[in-house]
C-alpha atoms as a PDB file:
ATOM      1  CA  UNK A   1     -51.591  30.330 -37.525  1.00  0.00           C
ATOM      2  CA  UNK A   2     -49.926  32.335 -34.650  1.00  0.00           C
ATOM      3  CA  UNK A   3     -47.954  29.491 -32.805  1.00  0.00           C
ATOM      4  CA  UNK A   4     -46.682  26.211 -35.126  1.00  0.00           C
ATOM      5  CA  UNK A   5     -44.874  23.261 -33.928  1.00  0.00           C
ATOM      6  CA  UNK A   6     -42.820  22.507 -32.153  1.00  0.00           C
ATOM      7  CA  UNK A   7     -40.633  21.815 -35.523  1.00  0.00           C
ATOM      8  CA  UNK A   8     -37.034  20.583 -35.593  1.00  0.00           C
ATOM      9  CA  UNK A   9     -34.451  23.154 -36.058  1.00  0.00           C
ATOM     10  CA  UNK A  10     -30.966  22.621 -36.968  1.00  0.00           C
ATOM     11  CA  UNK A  11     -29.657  25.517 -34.000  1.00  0.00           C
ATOM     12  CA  UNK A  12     -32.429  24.978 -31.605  1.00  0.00           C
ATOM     13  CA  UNK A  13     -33.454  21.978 -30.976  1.00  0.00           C
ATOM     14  CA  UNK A  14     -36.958  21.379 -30.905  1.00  0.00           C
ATOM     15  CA  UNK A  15     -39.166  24.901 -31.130  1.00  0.00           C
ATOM     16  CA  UNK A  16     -42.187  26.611 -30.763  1.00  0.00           C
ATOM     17  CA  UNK A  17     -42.428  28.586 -33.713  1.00  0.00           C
ATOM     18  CA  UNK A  18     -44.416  32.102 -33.396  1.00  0.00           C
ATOM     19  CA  UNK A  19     -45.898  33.901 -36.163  1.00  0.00           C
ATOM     20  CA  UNK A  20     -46.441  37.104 -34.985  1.00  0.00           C
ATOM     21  CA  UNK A  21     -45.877  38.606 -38.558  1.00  0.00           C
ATOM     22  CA  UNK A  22     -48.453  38.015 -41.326  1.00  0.00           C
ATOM     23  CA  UNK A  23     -47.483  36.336 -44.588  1.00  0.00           C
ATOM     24  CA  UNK A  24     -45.966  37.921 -46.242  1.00  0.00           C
ATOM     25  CA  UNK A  25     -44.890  41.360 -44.958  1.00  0.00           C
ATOM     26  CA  UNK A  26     -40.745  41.843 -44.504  1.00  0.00           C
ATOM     27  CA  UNK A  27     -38.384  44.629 -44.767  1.00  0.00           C
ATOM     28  CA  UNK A  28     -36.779  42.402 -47.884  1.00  0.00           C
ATOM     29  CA  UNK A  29     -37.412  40.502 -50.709  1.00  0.00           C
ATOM     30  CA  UNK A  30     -34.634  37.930 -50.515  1.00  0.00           C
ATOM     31  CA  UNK A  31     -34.251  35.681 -53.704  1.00  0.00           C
ATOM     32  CA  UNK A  32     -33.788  32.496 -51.571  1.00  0.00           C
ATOM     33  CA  UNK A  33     -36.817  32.827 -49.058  1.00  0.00           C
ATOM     34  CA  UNK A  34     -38.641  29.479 -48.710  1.00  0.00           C
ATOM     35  CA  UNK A  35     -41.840  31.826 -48.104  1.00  0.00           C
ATOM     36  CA  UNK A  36     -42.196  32.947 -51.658  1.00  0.00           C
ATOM     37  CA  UNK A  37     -42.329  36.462 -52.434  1.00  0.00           C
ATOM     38  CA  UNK A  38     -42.542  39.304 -50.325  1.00  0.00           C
ATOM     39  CA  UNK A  39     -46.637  40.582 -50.879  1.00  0.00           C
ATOM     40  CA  UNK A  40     -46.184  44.049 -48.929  1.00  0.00           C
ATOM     41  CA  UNK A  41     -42.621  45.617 -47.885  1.00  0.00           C
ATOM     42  CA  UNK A  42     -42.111  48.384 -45.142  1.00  0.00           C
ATOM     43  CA  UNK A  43     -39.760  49.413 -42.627  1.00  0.00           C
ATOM     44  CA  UNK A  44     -42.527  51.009 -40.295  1.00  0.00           C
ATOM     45  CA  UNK A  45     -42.642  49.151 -37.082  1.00  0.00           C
ATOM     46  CA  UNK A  46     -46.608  48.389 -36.178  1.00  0.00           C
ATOM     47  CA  UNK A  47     -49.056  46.174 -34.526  1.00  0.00           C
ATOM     48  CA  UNK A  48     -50.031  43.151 -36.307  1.00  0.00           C
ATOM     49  CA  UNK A  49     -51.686  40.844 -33.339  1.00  0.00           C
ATOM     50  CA  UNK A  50     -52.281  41.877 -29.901  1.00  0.00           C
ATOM     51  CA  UNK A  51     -49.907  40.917 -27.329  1.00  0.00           C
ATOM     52  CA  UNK A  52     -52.176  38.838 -24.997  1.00  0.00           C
ATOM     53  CA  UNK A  53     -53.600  36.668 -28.351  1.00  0.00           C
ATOM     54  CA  UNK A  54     -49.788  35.423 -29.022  1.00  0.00           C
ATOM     55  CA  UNK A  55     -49.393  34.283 -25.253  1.00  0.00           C
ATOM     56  CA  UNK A  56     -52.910  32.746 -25.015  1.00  0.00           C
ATOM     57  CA  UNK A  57     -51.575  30.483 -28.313  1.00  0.00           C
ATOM     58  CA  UNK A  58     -48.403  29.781 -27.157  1.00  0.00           C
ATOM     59  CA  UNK A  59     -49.597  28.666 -23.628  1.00  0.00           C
ATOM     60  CA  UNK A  60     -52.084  26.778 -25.702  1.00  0.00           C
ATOM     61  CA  UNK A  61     -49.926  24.649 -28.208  1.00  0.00           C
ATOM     62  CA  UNK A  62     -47.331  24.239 -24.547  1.00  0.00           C
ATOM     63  CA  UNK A  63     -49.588  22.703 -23.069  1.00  0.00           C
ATOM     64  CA  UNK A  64     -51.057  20.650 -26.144  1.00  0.00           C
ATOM     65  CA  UNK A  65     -47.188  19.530 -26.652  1.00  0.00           C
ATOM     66  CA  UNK A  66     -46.743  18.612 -23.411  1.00  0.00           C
ATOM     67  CA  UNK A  67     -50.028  16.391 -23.067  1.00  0.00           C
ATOM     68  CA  UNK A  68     -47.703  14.357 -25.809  1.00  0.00           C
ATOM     69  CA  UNK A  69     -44.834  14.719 -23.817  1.00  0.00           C
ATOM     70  CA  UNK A  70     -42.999  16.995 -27.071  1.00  0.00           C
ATOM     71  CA  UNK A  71     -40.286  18.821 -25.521  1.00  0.00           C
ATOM     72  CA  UNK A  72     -39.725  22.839 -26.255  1.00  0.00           C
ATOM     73  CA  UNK A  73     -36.468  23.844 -26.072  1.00  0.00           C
ATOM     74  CA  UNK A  74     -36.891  27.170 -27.377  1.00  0.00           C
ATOM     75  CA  UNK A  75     -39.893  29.817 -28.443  1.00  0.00           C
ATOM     76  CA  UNK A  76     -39.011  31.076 -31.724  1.00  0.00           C
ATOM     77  CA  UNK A  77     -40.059  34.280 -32.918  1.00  0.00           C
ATOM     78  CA  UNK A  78     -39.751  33.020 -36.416  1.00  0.00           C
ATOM     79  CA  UNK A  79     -42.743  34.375 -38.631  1.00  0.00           C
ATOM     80  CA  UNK A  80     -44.061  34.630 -42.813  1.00  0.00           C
ATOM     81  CA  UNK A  81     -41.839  38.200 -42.463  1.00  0.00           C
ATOM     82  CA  UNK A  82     -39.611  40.326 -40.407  1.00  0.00           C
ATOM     83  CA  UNK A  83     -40.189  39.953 -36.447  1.00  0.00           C
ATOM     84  CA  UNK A  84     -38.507  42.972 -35.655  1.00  0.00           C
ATOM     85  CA  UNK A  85     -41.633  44.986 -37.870  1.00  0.00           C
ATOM     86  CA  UNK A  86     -43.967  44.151 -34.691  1.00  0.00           C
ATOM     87  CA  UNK A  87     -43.970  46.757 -32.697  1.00  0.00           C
ATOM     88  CA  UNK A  88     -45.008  44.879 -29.727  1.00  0.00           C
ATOM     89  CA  UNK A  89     -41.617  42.676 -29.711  1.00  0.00           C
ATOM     90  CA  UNK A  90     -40.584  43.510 -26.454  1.00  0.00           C
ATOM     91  CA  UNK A  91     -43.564  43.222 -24.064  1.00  0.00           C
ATOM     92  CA  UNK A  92     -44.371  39.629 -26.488  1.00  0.00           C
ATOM     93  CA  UNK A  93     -41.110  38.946 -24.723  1.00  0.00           C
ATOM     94  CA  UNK A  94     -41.941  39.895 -21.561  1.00  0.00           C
ATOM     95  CA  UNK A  95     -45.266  38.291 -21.365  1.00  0.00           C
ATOM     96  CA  UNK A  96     -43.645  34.829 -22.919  1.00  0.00           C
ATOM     97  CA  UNK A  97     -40.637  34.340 -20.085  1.00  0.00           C
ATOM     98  CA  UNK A  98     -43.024  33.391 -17.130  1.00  0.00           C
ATOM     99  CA  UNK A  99     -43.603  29.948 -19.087  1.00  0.00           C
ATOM    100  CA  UNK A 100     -39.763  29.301 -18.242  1.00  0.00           C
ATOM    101  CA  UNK A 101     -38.904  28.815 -21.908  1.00  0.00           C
ATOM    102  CA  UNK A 102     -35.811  30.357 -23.603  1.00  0.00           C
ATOM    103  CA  UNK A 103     -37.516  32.658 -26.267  1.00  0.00           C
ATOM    104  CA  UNK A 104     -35.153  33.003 -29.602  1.00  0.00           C
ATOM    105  CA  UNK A 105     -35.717  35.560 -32.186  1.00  0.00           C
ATOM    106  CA  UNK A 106     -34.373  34.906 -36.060  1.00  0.00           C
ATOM    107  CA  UNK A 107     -34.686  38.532 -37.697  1.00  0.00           C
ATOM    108  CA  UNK A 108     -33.053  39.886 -41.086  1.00  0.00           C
ATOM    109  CA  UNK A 109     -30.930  42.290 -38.971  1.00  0.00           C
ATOM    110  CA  UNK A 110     -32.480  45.011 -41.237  1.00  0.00           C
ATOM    111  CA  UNK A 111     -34.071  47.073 -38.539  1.00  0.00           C
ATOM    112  CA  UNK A 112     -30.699  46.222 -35.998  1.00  0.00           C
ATOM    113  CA  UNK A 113     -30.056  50.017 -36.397  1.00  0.00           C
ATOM    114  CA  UNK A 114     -32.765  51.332 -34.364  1.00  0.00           C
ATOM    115  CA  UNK A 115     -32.215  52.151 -30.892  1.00  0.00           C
ATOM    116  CA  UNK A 116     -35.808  50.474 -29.826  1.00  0.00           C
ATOM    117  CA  UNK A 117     -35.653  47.444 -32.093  1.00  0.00           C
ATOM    118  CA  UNK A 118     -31.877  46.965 -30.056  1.00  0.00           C
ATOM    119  CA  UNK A 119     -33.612  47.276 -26.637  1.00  0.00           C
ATOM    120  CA  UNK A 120     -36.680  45.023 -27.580  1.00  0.00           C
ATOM    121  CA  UNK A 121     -33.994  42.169 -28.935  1.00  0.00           C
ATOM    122  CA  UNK A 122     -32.033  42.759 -25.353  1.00  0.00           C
ATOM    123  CA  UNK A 123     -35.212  40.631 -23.667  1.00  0.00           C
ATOM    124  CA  UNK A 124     -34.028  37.258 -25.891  1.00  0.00           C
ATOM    125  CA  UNK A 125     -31.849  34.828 -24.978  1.00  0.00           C
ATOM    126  CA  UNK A 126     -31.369  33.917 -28.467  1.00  0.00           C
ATOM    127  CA  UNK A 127     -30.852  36.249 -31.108  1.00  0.00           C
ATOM    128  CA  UNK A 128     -29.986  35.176 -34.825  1.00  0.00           C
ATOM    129  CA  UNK A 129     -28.768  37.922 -37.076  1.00  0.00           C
ATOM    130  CA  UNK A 130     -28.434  37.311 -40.767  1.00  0.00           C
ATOM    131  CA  UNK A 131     -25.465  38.349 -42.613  1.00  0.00           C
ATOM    132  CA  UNK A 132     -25.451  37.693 -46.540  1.00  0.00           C
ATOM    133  CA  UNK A 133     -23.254  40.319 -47.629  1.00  0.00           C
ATOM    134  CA  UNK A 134     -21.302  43.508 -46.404  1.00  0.00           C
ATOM    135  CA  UNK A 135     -20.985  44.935 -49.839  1.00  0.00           C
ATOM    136  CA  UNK A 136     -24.490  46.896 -50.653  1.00  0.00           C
ATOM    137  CA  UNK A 137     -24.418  46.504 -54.607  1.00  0.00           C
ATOM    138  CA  UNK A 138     -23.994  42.256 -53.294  1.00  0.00           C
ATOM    139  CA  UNK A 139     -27.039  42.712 -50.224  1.00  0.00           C
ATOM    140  CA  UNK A 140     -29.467  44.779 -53.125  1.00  0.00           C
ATOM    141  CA  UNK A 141     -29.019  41.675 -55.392  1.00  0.00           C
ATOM    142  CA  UNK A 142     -29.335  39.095 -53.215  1.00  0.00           C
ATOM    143  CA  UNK A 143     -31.326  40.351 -49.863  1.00  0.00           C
ATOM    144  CA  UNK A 144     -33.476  42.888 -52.111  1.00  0.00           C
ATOM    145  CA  UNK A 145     -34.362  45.241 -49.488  1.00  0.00           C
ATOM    146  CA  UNK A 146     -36.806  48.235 -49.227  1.00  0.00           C
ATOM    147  CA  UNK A 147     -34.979  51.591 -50.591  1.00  0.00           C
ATOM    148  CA  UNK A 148     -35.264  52.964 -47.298  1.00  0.00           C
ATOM    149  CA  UNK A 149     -32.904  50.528 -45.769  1.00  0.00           C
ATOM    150  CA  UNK A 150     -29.165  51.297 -45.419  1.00  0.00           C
ATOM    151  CA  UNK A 151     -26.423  48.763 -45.115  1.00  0.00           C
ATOM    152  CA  UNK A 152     -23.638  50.369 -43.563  1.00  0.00           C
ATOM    153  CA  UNK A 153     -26.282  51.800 -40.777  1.00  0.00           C
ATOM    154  CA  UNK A 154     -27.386  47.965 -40.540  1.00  0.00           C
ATOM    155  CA  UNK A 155     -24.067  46.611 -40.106  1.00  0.00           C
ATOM    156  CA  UNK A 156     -23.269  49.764 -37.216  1.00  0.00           C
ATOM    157  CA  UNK A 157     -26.359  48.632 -35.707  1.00  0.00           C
ATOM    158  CA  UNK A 158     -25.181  44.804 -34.817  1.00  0.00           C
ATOM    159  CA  UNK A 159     -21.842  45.807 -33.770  1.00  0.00           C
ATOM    160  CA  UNK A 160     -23.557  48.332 -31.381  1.00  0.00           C
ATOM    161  CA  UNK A 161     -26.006  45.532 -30.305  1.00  0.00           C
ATOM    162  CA  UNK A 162     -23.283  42.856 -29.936  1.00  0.00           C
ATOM    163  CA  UNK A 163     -21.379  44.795 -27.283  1.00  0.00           C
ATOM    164  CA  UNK A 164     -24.407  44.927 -24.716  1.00  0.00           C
ATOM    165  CA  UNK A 165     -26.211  41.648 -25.668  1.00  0.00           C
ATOM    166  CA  UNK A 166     -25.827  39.417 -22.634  1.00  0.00           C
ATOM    167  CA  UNK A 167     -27.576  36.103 -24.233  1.00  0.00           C
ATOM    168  CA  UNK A 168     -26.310  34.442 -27.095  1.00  0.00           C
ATOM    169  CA  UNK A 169     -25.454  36.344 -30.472  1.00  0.00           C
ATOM    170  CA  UNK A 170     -25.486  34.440 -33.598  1.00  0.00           C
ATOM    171  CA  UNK A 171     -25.137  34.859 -37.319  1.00  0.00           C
ATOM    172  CA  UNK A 172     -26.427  33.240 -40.676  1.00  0.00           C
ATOM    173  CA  UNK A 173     -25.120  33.396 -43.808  1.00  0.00           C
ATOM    174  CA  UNK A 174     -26.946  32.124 -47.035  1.00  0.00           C
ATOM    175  CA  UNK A 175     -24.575  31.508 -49.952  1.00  0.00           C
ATOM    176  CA  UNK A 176     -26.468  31.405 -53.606  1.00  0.00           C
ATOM    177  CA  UNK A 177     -24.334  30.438 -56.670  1.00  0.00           C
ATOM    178  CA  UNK A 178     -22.551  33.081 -58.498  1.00  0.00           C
ATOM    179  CA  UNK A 179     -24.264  36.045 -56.005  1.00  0.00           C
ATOM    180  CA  UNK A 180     -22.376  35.983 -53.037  1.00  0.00           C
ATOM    181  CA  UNK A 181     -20.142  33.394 -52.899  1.00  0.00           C
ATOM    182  CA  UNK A 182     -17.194  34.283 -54.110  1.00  0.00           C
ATOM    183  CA  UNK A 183     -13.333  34.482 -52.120  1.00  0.00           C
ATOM    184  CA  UNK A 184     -13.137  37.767 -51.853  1.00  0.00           C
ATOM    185  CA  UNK A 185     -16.935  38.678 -50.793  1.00  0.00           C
ATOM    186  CA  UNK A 186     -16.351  35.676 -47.838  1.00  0.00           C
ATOM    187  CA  UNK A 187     -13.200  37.245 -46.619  1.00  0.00           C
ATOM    188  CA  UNK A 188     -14.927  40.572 -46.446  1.00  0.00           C
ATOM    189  CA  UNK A 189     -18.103  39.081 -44.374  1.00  0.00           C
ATOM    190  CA  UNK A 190     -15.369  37.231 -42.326  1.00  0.00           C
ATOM    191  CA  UNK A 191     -13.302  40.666 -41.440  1.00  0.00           C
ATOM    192  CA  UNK A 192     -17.000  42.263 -40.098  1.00  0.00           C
ATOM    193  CA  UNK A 193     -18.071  39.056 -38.080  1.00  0.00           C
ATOM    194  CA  UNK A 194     -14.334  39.008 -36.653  1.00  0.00           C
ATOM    195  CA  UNK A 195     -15.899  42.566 -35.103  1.00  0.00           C
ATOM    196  CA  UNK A 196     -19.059  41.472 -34.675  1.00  0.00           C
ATOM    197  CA  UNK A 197     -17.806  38.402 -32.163  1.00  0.00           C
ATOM    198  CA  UNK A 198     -21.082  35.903 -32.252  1.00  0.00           C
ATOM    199  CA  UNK A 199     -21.008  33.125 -30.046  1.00  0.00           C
ATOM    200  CA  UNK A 200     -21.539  31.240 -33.999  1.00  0.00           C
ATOM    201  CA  UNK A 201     -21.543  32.019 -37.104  1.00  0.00           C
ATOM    202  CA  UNK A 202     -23.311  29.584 -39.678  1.00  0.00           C
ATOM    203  CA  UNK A 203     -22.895  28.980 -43.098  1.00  0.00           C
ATOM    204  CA  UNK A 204     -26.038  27.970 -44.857  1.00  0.00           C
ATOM    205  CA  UNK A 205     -27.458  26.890 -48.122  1.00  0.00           C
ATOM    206  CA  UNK A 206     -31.014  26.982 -50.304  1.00  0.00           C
ATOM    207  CA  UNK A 207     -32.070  23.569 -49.100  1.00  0.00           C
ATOM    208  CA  UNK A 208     -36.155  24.228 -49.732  1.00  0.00           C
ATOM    209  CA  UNK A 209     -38.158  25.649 -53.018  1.00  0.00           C
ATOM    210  CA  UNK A 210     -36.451  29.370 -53.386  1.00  0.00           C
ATOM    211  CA  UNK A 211     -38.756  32.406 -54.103  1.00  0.00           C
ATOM    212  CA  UNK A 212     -37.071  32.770 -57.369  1.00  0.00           C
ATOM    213  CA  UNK A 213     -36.700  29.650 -59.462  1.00  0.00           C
ATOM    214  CA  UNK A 214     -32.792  30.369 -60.654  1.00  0.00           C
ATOM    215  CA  UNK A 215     -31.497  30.177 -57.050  1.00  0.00           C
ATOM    216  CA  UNK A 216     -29.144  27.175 -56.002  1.00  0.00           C
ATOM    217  CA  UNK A 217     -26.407  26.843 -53.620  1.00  0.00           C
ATOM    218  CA  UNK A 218     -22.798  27.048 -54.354  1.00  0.00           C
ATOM    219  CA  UNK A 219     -21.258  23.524 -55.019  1.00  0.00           C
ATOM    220  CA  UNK A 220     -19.307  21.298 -52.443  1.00  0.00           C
ATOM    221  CA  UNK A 221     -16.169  22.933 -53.153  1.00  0.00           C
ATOM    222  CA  UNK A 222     -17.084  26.764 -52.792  1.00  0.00           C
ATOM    223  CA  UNK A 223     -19.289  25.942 -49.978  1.00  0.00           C
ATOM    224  CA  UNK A 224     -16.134  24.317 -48.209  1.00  0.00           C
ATOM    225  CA  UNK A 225     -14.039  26.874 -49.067  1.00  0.00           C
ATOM    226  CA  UNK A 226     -16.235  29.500 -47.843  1.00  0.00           C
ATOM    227  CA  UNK A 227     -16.306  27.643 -44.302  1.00  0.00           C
ATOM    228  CA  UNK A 228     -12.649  27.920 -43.971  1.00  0.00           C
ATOM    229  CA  UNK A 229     -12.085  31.411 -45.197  1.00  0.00           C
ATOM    230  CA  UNK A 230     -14.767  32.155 -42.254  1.00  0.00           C
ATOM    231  CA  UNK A 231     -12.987  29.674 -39.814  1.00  0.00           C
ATOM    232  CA  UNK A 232      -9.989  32.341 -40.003  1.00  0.00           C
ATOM    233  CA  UNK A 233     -11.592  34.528 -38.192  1.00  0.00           C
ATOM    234  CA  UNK A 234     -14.603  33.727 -36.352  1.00  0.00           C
ATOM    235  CA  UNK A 235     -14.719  30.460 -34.128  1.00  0.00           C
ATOM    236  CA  UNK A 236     -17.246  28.242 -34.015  1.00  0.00           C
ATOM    237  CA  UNK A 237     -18.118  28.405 -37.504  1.00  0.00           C
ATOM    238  CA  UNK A 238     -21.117  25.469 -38.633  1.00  0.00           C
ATOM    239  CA  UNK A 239     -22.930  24.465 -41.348  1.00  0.00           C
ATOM    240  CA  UNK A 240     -26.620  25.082 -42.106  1.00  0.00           C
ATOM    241  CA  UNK A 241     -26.377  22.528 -45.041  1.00  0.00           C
ATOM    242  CA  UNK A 242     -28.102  19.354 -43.611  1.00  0.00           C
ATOM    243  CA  UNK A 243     -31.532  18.486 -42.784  1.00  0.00           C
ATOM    244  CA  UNK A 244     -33.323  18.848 -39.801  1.00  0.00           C
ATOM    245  CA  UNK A 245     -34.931  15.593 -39.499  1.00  0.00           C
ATOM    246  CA  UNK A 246     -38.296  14.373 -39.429  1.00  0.00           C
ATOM    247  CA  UNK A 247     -38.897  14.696 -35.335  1.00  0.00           C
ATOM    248  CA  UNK A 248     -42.161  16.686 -36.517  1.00  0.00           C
ATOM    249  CA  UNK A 249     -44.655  17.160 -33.493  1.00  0.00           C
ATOM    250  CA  UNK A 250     -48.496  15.400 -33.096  1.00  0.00           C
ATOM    251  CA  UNK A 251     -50.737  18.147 -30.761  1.00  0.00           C
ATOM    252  CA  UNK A 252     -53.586  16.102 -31.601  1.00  0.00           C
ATOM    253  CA  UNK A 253     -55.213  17.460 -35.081  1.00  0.00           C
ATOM    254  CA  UNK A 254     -53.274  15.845 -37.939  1.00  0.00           C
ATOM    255  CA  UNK A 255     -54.644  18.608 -40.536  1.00  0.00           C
ATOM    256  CA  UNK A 256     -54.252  21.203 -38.170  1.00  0.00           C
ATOM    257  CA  UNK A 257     -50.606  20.558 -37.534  1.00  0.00           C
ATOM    258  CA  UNK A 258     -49.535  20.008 -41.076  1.00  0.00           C
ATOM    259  CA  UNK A 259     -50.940  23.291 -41.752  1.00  0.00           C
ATOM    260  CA  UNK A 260     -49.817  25.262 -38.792  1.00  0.00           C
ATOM    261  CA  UNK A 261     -46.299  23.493 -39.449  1.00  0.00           C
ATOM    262  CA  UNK A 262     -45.874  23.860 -43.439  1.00  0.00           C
ATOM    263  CA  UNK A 263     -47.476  27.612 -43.654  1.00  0.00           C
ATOM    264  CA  UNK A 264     -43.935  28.424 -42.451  1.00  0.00           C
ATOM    265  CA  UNK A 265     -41.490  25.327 -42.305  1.00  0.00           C
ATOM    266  CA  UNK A 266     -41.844  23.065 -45.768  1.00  0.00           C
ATOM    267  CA  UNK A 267     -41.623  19.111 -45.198  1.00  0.00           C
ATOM    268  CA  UNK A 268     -39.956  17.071 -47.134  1.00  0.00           C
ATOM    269  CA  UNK A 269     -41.599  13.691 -47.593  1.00  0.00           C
ATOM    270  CA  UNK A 270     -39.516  11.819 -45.391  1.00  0.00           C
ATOM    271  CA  UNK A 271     -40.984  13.971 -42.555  1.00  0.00           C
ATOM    272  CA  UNK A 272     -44.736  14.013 -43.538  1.00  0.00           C
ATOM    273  CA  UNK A 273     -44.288  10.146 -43.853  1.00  0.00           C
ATOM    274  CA  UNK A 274     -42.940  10.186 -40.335  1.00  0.00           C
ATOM    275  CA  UNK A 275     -45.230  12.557 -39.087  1.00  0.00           C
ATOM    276  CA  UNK A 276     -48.208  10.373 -40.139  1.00  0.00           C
ATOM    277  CA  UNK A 277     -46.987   7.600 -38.507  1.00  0.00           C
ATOM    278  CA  UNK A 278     -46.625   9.151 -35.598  1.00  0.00           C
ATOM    279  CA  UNK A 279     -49.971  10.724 -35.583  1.00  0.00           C
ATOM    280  CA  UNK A 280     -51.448   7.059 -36.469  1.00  0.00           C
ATOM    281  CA  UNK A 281     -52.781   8.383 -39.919  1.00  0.00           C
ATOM    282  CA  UNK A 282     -52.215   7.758 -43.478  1.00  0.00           C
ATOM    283  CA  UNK A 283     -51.542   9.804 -46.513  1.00  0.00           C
ATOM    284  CA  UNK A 284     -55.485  10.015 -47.221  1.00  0.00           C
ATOM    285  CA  UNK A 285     -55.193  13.066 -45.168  1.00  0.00           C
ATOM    286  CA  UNK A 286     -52.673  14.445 -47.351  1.00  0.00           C
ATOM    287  CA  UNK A 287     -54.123  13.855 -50.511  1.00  0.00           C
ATOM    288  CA  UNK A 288     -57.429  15.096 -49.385  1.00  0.00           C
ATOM    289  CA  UNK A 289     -55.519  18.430 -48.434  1.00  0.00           C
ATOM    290  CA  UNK A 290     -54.178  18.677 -51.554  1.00  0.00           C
ATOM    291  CA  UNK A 291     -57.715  18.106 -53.594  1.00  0.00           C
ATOM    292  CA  UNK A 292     -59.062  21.029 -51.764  1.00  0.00           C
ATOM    293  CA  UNK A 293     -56.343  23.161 -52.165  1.00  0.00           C
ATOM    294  CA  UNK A 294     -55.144  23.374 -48.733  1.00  0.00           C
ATOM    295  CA  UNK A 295     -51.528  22.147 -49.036  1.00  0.00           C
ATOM    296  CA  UNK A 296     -49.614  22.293 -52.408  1.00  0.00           C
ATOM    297  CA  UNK A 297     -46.756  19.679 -53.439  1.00  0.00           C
ATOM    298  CA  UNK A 298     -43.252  20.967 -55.047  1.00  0.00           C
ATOM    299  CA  UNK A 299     -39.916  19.679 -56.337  1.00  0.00           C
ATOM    300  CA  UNK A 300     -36.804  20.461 -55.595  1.00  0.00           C
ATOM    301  CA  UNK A 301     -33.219  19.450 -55.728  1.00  0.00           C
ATOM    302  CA  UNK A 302     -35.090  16.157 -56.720  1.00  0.00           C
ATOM    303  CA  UNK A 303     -36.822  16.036 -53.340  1.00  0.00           C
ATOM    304  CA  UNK A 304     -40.696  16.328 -52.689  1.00  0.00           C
ATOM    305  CA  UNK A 305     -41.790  18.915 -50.550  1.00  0.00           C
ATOM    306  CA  UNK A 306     -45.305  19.768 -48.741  1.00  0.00           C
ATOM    307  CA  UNK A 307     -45.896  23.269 -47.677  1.00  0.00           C
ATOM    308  CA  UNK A 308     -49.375  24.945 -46.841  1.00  0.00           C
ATOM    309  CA  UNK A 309     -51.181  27.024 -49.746  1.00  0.00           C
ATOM    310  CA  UNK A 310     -50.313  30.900 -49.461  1.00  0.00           C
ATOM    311  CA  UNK A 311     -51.306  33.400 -51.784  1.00  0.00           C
ATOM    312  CA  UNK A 312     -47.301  33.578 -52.762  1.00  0.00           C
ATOM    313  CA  UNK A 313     -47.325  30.068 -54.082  1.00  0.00           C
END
């Protein structure tokens, strides 16, 4: 599925999601990702889907969303890996603004150090960079990049890009127990984002099934302490820690839009139950997805969740 959604997102309201990456090809192997595992790593920008196909499907689900009168706040370049891999970014961009939609990219940062990559993320209005750690012994643990990658050239990279980017500049942070959550590694993130100047930085937890099983978030405590030894230094500083809600949108195909939806963006039960509802169908449809293999159902942090069958799960 190229275009899913729209979904509800904790920093943009309601989105278009675009998956202009397949699953599951990224620059890292992060230990958190909701994805799974990483099945193919590189750091060689290339085609994956030709520009015109991702416009045809996003002027497609628009228009399907706004037949059901779904708002769109936001198209998200938000895919199974690293957006910043497509070579065809920038003219994806290009073709998308005519529809008079803010388009938002959410990328790794891991390719932030090359000149093109910089120009290409110039074209988006909304630009998420993630930060987990500005130690490299912390980001190899915990990020698990490619061996090609460099973190202090990553790091130049967003400061360069943060002094020329004229839309808004934000920053996530994921904090997993006993990896990078400790005083001293927060106070050293919080001196480079105190450079770095975002309009936000967030502070964000594991809060769906984790790639690897041992991952969970830092408790109450650490996690609040980590927001104030931020708060020092970068203002406004926000969770990532709740949930998004279950405002889930109906295009018109129930199966089709749990797929679409959970290939990328698990639901918890709360939100297929509300989704159903909405769509004026019952959990037959579920179940039958299930028996045939379509959608799998997982546990975690006592909560159900529903996401789509990948070859990573």
């Amino acid at each position: 599925m190229i275009v899913f959604g729209p979904v509800p997102s904790r920093r943009l309201g309601h989105s278009l999601g675009i998956n202009n990456i397949p699953p599951k090809v990224c620059t890292y192997a992060c230990v958190y990702c909701q994805l799974g595992r990483t099945i193919k790593m590189q750091a060689e920008r290339r085609a994956f889907h030709k520009p015109m196909e991702i416009l045809h499907a996003v002027r497609e689900k628009v228009k399907k969303a706004g037949e059901k009168r779904e708002s769109i706040d936001y198209l998200a370049f938000v895919p199974d890996g690293e957006p910043t891999l497509d070579v065809h970014l920038g003219q994806e961009i290009d073709l998308l603004k005519p529809l008079g939609i803010k388009v938002a990219v959410i990328t790794n940062a891991s390719l932030i150090w090359r000149e093109d990559v910089r120009e290409e993320l110039m074209k988006a209005d909304w630009v998420s960079l993630k930060i987990d750690s500005v130690t490299a012994e912390v980001w190899r643990r915990i990020d698990r990049p490619i061996g090609a990658l460099s973190l202090p050239a990553i790091l130049d990279g967003a400061l360069e890009f943060s002094k020329t980017f004229g839309g808004e500049l934000v920053t996530e942070t994921m904090l997993v127990k006993s990896v990078n959550d400790g005083d001293d590694h927060i106070r050293k993130i919080a001196d480079f984002l105190a450079r770095l100047r975002p309009a936000r930085a967030y502070l964000s937890v594991p809060t769906r099934p984790p790639a690897e099983a041992w991952v969970q978030p830092p408790d109450e405590e650490t996690i609040h302490r980590a927001f104030h030894i931020l708060r020092e230094q970068v203002s406004p500083v926000e969770y990532l820690i709740g949930y998004e809600g279950n405002a889930f949108a109906f295009t018109g195909n129930v199966e089709e839009d749990l797929l679409s939806i959970t290939a990328v963006h698990p639901m918890r039960k709360e939100a297929v139950d509300a989704f159903l509802v909405k769509a004026g169908a019952d959990w037959f449809v579920v179940n039958r997805m299930i028996d045939r293999n379509q959608l799998i159902e997982m546990e975690y942090d006592g909560r159900k969740f529903y996401m789509r069958k990948l070859p990573t799960r």
